[in-house]
C-alpha atoms as a PDB file:
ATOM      1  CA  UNK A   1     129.507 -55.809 -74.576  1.00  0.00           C
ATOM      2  CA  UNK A   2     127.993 -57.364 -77.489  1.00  0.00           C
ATOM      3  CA  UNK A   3     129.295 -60.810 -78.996  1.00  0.00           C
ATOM      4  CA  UNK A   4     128.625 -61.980 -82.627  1.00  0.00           C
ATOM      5  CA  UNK A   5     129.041 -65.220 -84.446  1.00  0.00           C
ATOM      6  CA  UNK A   6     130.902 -64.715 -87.466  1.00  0.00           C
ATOM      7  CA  UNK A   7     131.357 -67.937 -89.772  1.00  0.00           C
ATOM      8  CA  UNK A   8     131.652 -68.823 -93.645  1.00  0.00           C
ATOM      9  CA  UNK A   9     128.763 -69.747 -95.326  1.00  0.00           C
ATOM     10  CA  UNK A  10     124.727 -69.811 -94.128  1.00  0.00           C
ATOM     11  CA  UNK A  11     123.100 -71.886 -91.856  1.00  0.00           C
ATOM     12  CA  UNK A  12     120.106 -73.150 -93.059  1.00  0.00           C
ATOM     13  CA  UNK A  13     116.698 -73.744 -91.226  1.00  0.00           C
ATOM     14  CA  UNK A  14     116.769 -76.678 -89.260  1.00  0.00           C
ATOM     15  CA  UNK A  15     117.742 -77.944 -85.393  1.00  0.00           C
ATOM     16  CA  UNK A  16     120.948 -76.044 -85.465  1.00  0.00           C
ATOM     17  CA  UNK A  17     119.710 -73.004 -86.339  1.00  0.00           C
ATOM     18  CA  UNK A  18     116.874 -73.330 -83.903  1.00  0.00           C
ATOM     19  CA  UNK A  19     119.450 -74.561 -81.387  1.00  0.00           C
ATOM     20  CA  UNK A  20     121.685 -71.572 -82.259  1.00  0.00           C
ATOM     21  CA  UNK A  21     119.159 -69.039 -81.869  1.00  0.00           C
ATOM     22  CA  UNK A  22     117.371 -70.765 -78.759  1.00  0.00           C
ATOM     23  CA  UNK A  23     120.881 -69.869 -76.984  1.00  0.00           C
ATOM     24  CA  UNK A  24     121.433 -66.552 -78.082  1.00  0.00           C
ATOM     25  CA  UNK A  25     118.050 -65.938 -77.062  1.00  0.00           C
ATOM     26  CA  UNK A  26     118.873 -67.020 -73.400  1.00  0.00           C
ATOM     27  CA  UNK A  27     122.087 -65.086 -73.542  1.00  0.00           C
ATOM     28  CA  UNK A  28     120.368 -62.243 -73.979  1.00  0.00           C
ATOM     29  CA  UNK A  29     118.520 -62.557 -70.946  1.00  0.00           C
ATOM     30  CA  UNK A  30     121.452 -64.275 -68.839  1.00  0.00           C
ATOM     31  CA  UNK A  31     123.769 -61.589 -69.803  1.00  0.00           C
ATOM     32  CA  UNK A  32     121.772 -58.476 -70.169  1.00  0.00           C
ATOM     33  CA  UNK A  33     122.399 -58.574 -65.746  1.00  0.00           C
ATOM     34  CA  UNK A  34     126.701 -58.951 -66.705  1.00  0.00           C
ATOM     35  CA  UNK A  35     126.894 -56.604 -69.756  1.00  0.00           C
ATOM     36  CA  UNK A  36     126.993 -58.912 -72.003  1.00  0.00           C
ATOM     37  CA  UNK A  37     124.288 -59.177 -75.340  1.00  0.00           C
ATOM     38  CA  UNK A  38     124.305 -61.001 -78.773  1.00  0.00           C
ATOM     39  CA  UNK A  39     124.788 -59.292 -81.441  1.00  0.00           C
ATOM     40  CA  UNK A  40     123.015 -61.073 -85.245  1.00  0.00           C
ATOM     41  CA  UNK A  41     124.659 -63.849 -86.705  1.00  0.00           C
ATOM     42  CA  UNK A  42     126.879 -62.913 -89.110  1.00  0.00           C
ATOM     43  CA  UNK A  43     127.442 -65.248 -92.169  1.00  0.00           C
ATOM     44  CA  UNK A  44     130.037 -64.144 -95.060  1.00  0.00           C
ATOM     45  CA  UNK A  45     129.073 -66.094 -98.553  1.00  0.00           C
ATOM     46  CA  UNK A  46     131.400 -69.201 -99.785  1.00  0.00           C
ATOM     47  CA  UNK A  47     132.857 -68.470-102.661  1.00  0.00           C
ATOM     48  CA  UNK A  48     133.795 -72.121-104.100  1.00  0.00           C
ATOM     49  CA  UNK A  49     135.140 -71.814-107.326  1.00  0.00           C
ATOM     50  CA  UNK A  50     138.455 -70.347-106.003  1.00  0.00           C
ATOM     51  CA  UNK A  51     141.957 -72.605-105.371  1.00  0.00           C
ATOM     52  CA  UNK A  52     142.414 -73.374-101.735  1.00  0.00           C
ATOM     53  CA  UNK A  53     144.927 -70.000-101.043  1.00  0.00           C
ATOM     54  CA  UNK A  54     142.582 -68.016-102.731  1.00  0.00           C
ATOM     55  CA  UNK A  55     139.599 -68.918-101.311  1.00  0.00           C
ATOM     56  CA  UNK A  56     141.267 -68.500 -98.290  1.00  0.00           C
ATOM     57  CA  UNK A  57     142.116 -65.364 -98.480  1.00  0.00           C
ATOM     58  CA  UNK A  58     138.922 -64.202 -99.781  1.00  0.00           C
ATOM     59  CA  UNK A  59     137.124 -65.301 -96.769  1.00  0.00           C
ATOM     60  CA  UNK A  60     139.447 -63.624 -94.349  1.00  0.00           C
ATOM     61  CA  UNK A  61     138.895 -60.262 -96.449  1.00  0.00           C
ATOM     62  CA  UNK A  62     134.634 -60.907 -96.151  1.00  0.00           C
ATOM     63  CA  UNK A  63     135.156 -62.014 -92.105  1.00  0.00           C
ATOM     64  CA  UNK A  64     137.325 -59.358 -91.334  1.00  0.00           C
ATOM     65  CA  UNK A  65     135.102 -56.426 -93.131  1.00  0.00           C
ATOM     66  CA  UNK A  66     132.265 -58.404 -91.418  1.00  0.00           C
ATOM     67  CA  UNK A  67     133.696 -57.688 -87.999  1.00  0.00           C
ATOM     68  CA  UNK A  68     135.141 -54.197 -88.624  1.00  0.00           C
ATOM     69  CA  UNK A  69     135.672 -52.206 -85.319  1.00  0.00           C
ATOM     70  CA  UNK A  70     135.082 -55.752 -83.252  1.00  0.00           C
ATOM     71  CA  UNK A  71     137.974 -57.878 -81.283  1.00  0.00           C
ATOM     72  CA  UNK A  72     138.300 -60.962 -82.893  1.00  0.00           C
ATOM     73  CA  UNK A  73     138.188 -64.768 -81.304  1.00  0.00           C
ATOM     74  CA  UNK A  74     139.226 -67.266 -84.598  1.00  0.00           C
ATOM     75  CA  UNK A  75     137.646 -70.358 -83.814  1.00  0.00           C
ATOM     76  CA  UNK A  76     140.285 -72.800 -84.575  1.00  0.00           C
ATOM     77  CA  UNK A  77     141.121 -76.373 -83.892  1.00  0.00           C
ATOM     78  CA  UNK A  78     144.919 -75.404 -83.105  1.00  0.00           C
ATOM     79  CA  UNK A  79     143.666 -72.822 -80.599  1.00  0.00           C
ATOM     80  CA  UNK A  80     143.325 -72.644 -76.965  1.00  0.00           C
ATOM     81  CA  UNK A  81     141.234 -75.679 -75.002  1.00  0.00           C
ATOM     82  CA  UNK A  82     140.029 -74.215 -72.443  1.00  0.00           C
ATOM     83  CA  UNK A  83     137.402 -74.906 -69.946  1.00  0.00           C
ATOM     84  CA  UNK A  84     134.019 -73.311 -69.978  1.00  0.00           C
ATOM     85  CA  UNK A  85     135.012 -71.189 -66.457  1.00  0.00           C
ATOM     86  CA  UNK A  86     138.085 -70.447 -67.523  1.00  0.00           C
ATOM     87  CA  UNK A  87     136.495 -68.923 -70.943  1.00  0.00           C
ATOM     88  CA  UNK A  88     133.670 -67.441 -68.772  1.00  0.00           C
ATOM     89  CA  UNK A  89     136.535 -65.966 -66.677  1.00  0.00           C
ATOM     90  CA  UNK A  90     137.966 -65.057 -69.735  1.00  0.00           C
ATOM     91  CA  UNK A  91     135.033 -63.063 -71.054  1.00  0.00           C
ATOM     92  CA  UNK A  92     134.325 -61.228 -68.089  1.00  0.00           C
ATOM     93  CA  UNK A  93     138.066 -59.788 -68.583  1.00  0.00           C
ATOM     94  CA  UNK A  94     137.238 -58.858 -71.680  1.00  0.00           C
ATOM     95  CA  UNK A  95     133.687 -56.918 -71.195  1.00  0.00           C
ATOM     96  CA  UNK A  96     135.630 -55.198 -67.805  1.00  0.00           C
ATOM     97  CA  UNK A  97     138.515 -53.725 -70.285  1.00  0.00           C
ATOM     98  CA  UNK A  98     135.841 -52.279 -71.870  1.00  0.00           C
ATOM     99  CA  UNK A  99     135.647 -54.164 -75.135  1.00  0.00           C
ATOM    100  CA  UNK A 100     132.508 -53.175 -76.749  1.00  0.00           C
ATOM    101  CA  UNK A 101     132.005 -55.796 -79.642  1.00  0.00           C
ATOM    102  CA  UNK A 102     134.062 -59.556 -79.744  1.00  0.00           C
ATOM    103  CA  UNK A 103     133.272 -61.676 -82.943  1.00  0.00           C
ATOM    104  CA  UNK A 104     133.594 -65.300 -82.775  1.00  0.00           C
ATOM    105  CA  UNK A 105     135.339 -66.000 -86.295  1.00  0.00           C
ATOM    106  CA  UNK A 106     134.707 -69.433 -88.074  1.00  0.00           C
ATOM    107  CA  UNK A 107     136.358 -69.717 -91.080  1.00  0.00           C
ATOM    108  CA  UNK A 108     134.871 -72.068 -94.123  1.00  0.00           C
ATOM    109  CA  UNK A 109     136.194 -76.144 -94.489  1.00  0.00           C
ATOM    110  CA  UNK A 110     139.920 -74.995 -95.387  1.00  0.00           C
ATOM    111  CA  UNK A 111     139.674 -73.331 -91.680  1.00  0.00           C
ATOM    112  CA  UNK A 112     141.035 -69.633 -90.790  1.00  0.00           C
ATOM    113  CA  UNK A 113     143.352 -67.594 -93.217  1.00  0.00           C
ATOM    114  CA  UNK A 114     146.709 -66.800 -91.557  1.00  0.00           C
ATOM    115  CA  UNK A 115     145.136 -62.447 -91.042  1.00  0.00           C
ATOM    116  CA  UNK A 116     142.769 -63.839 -89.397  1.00  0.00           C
ATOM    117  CA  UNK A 117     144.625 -65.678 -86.491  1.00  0.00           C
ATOM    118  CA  UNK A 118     147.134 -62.611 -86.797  1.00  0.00           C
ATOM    119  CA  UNK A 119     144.607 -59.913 -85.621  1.00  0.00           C
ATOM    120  CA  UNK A 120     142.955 -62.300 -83.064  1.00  0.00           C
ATOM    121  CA  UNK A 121     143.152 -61.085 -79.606  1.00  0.00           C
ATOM    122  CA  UNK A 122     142.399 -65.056 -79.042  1.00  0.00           C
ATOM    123  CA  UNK A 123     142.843 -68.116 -80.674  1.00  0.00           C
ATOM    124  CA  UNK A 124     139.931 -70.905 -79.163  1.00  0.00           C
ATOM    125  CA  UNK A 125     139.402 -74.518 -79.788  1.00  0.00           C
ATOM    126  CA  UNK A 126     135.820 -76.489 -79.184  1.00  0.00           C
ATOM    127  CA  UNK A 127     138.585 -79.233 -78.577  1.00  0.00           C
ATOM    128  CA  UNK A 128     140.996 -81.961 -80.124  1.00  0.00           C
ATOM    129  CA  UNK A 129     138.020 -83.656 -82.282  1.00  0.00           C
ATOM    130  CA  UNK A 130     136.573 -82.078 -85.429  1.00  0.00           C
ATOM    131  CA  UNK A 131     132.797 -80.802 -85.496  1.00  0.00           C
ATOM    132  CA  UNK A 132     130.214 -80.017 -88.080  1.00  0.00           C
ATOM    133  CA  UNK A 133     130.510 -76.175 -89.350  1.00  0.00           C
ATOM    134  CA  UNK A 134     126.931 -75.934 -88.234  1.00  0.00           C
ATOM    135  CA  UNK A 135     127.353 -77.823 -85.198  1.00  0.00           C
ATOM    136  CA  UNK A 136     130.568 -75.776 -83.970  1.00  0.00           C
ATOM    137  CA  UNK A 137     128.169 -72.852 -84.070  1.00  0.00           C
ATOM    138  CA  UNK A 138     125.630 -74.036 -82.083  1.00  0.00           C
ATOM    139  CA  UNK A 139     128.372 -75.144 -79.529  1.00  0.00           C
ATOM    140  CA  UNK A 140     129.714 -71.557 -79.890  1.00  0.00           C
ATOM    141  CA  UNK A 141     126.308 -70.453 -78.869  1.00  0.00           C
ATOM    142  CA  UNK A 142     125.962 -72.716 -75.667  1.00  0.00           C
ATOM    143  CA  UNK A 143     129.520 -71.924 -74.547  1.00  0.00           C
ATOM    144  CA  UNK A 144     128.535 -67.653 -74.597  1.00  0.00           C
ATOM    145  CA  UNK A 145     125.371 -68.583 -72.269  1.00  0.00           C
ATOM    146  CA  UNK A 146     126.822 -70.909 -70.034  1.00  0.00           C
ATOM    147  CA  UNK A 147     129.686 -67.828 -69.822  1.00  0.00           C
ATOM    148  CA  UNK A 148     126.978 -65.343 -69.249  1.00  0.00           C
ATOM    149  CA  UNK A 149     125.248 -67.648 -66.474  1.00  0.00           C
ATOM    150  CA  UNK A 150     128.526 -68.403 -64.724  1.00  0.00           C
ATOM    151  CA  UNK A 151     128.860 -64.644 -64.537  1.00  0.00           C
ATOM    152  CA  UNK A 152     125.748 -63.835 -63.029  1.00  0.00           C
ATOM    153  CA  UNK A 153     125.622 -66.753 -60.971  1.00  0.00           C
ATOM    154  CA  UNK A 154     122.986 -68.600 -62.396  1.00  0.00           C
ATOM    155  CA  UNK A 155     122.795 -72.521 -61.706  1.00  0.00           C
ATOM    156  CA  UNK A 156     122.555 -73.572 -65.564  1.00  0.00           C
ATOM    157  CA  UNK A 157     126.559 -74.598 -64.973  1.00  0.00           C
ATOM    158  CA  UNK A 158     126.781 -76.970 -62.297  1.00  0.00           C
ATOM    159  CA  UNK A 159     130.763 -77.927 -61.947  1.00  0.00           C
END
């Protein structure tokens, strides 16, 4: 099973990114023993000049033909709080019913257009407090490892 980061707008070079891409690089090898790889980092353009409905709806039209054929996660601050076993737990479901590809879906600073949330098969939270875009990625990224390593066992989560 393959997971992707989906979010509005590009992460620049800099500690997130290198954080981001330090922990899909160790989910990769965590996983590849569970089934479970990253897929690239998919990032859909801003488009600013729109009205706040509009640009809205634009973005869910770029994430969603971003993560054609996948099952979609939105990433949203009204979604689920879960903890990072019960998520691991969660995953492993997922890759056993033989879901091939799962996008992570961040929406842009308005958040998540109603389609989005509508074809989710999951609606997740990082929490009650808000986070950077960039920073909710790279938290996005730690939470698939730790996943993968409480999977196979590995001692990286120690709860």
């Amino acid at each position: 099973m393959r997971v992707f980061i989906c979010a509005v707008g590009r992460l620049k070079p800099g500690p997130e990114k290198l954080l981001m891409d330090d922990y899909l690089s160790r989910l990769d090898a965590a996983g590849r023993p569970v089934g479970i790889s990253a897929g690239p980092v998919i990032e859909v353009e801003e488009k600013r000049k729109l009205d706040t409905p509009q640009l809205m709806a634009r973005e869910a039209e770029l994430l969603l033909a971003a993560t054609k054929g996948a099952a979609i996660v939105a990433m949203d601050e009204r979604g689920k709080n879960e903890t990072s076993e019960i998520f691991a737990r969660r995953l492993g479901e997922w890759r056993d019913n033989a879901t091939s590809d799962i996008a992570f879906v961040m929406g842009g600073a308005n958040g998540l257009a109603p389609a989005i949330r509508e074809k989710a098969i999951h609606i997740m939270s990082l929490g009650a407090m808000t986070w950077p875009h960039m920073l909710a990625r790279v938290m996005v990224a730690e939470q698939l490892y730790r996943a993968a390593t409480i999977l196979s066992g590995h001692p990286y989560h120690r709860a």
